[in-house]
Protein backbone atom coordinates (compact mmCIF):
# COMPACT_ATOMS: atom_id res chain seq x y z
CA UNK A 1 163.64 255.26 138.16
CA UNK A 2 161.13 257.62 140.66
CA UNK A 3 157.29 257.08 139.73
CA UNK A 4 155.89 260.53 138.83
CA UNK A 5 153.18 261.66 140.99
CA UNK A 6 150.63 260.75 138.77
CA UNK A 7 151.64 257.24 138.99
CA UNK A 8 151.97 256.76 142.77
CA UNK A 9 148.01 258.19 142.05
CA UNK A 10 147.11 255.78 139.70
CA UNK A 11 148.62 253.08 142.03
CA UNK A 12 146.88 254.21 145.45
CA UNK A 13 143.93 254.86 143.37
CA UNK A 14 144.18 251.14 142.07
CA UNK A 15 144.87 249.43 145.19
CA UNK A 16 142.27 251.67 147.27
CA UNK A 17 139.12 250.57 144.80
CA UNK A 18 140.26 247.02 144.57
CA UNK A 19 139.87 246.95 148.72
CA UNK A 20 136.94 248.95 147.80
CA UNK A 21 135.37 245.76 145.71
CA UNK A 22 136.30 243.58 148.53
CA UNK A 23 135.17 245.71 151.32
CA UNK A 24 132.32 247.16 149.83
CA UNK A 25 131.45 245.02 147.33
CA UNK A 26 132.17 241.72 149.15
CA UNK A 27 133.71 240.56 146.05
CA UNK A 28 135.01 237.15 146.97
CA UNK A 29 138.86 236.92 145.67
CA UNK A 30 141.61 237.54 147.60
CA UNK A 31 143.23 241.28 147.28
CA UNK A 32 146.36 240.63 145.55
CA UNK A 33 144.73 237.98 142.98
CA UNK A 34 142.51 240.92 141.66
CA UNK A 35 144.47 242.40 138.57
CA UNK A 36 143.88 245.93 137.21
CA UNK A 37 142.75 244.50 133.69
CA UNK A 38 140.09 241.89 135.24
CA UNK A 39 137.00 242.24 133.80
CA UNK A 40 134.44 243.69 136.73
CA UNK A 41 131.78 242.13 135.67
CA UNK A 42 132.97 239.31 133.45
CA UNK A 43 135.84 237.94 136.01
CA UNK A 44 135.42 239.89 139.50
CA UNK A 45 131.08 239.44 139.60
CA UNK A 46 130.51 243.01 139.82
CA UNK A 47 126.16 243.47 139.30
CA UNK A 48 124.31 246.08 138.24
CA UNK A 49 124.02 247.78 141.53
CA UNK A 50 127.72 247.00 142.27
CA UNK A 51 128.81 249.55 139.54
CA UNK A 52 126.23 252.14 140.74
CA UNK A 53 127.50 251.56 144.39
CA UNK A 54 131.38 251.77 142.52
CA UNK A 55 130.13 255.19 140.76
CA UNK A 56 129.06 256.95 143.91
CA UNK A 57 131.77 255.90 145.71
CA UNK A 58 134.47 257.48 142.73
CA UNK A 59 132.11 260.63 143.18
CA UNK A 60 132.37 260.81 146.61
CA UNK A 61 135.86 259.74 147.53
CA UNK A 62 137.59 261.76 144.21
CA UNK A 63 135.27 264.56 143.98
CA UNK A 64 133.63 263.99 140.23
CA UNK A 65 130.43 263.87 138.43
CA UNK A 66 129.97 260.83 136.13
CA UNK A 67 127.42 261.82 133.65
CA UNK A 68 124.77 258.77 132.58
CA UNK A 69 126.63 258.99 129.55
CA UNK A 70 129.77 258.02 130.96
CA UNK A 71 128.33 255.51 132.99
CA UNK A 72 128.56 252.88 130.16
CA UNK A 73 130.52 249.62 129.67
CA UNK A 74 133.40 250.86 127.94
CA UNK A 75 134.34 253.25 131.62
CA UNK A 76 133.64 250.35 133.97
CA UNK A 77 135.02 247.84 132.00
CA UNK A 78 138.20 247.02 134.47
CA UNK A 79 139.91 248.69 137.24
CA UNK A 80 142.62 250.18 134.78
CA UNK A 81 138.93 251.72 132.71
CA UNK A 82 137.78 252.81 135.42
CA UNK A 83 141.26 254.95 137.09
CA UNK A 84 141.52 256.40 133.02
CA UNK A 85 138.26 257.69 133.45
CA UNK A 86 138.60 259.37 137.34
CA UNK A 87 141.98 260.67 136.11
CA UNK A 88 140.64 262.47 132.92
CA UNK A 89 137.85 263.68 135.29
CA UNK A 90 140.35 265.56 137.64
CA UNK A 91 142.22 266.99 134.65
């Protein structure tokens, strides 16, 4: 079975944020125990200015405008929240 190319995305996308959170973020867990559906705040430690620093790096890196009113729980509540709402950005 082939991934489709929205997939692969998804997956680089996935795997290029969580290095992101460990990189950037210095979230303190090893890169492959960091799942998709871990809550960011709740079970990574992401702060406050961790998911502002998150939101200008999506802007930068994929090209799209978060609006305040998108910047809310329910968009950075995990990884697999946050790729749902870059994808939907990029149509």
């Amino acid at each position: 079975m082939s991934l489709t190319k929205e997939a692969l995305d998804q997956d680089v996308m996935k795997q290029e944020l969580k290095q992101f959170l460990v990189d950037q973020l210095f979230v303190d867990m090893p890169l492959d125990t960091i799942r998709t559906d871990m809550g960011l705040a709740s079970e990574i430690g992401v702060d406050s200015l961790g998911f502002t620093e998150l939101m200008a790096h999506l802007e930068d890196k994929y090209g799209v405008s978060i609006s305040q009113d998108e910047f809310v729980p329910e968009n950075f509540r995990s990884l697999d929240t946050v790729v749902a709402l870059v994808l939907s950005k990029l149509g």
